[in-house]
N, C-alpha and C. Protein backbone atom coordinates (compact mmCIF):
# COMPACT_ATOMS: atom_id res chain seq x y z
N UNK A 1 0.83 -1.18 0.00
CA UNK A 1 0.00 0.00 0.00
C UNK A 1 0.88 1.25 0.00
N UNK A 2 0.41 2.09 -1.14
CA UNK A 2 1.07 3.53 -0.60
C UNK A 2 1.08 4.15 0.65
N UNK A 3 1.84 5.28 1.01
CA UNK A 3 1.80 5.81 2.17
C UNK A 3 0.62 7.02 2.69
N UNK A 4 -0.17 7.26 1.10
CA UNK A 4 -1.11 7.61 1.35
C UNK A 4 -2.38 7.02 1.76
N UNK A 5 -2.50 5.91 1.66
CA UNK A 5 -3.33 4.69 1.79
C UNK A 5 -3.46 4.71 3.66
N UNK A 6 -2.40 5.13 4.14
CA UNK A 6 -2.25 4.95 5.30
C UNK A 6 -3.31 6.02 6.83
N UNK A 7 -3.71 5.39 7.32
CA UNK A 7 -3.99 3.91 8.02
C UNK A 7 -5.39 3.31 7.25
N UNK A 8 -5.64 3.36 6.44
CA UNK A 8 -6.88 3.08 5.94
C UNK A 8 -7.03 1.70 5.58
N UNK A 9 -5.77 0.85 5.20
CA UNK A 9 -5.71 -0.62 4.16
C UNK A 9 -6.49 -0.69 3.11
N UNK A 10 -6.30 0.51 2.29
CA UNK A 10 -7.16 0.80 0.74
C UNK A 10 -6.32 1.32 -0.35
N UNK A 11 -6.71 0.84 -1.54
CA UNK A 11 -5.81 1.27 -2.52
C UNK A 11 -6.91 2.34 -3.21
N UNK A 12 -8.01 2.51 -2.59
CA UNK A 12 -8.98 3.92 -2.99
C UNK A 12 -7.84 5.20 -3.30
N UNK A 13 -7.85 5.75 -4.18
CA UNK A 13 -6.84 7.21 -3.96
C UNK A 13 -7.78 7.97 -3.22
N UNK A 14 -6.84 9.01 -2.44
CA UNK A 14 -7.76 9.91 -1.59
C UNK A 14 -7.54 11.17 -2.42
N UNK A 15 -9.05 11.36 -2.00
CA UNK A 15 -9.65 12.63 -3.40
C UNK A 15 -9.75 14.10 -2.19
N UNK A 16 -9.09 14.16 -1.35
CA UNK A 16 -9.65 15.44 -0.71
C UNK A 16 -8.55 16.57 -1.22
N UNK A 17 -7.58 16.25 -2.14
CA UNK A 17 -7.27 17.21 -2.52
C UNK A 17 -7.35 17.81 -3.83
N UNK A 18 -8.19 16.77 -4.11
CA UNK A 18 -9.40 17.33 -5.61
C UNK A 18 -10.10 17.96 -5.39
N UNK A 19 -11.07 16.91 -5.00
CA UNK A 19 -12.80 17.64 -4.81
C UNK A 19 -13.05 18.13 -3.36
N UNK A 20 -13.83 19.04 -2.85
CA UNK A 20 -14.57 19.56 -1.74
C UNK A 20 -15.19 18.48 -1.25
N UNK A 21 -15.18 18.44 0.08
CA UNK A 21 -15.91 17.74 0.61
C UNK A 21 -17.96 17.33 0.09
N UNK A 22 -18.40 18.22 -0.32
CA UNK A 22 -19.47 18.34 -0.79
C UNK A 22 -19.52 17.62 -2.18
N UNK A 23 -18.45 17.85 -3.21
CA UNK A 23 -18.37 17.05 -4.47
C UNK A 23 -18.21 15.56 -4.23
N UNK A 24 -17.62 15.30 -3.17
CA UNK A 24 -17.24 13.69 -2.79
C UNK A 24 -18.53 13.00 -2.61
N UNK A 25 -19.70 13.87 -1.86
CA UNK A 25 -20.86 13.36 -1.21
C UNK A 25 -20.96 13.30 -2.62
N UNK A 26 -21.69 14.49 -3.59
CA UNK A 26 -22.12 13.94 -4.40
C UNK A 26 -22.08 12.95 -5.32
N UNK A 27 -20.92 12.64 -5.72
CA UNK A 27 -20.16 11.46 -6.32
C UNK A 27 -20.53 10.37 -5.76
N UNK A 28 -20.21 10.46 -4.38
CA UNK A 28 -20.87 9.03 -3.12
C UNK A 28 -22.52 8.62 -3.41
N UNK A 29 -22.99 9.64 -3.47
CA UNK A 29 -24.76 9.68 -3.92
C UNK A 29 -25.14 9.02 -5.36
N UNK A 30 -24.27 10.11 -6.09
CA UNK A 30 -24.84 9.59 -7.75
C UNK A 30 -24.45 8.14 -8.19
N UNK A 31 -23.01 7.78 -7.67
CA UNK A 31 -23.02 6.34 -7.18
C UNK A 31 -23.92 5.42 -6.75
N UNK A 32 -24.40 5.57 -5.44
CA UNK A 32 -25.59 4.83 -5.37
C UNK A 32 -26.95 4.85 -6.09
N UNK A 33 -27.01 6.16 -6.36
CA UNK A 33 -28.38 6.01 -7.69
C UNK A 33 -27.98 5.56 -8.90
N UNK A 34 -27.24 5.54 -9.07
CA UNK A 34 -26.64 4.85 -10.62
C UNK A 34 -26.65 3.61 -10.89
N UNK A 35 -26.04 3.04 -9.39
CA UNK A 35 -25.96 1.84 -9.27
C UNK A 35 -27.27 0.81 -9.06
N UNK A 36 -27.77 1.51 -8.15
CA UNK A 36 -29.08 0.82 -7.62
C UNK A 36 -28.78 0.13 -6.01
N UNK A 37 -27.31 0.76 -5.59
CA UNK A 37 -26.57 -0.43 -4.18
C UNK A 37 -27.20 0.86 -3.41
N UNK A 38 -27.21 -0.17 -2.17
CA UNK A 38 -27.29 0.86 -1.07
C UNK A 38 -26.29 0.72 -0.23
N UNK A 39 -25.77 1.66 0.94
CA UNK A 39 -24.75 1.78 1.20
C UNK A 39 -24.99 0.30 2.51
N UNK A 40 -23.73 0.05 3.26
CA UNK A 40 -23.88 -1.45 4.07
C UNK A 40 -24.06 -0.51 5.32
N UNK A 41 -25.17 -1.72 5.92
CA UNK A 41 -25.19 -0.95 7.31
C UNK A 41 -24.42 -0.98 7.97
N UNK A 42 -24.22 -0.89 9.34
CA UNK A 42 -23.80 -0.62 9.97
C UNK A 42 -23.85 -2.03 11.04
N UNK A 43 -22.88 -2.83 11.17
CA UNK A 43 -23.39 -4.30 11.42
C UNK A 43 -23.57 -4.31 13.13
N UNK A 44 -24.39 -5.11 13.75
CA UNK A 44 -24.39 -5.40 14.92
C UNK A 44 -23.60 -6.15 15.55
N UNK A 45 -23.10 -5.80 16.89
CA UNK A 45 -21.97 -6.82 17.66
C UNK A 45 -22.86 -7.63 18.16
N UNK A 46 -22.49 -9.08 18.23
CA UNK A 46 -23.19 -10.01 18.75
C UNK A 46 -22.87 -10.02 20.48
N UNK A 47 -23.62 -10.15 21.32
CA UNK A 47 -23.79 -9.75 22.67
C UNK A 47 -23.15 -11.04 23.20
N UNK A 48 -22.40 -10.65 24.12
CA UNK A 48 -21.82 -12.35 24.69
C UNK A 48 -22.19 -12.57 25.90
């Protein structure tokens, strides 16, 4: 992994020194309408 990757364990490039925070959402959005995915929830810890 690059050192920009870091701490993340993603080979995603990081776009915050492109786009505004606000362009990212939208991108993140039109993504999911495009796609038809919805984003993953948010998973539950199983109780021990």
């Amino acid at each position: 992994m690059p050192e920009e990757g870091a701490p993340w364990d993603t080979a995603m490039p990081a776009w915050e020194k492109f786009l505004k925070e606000d362009e990212i959402w939208d991108v993140i959005l039109f993504l999911y309408d495009f796609t038809g995915q919805r984003p993953r929830a948010r998973e539950e810890v199983a109780a021990e």
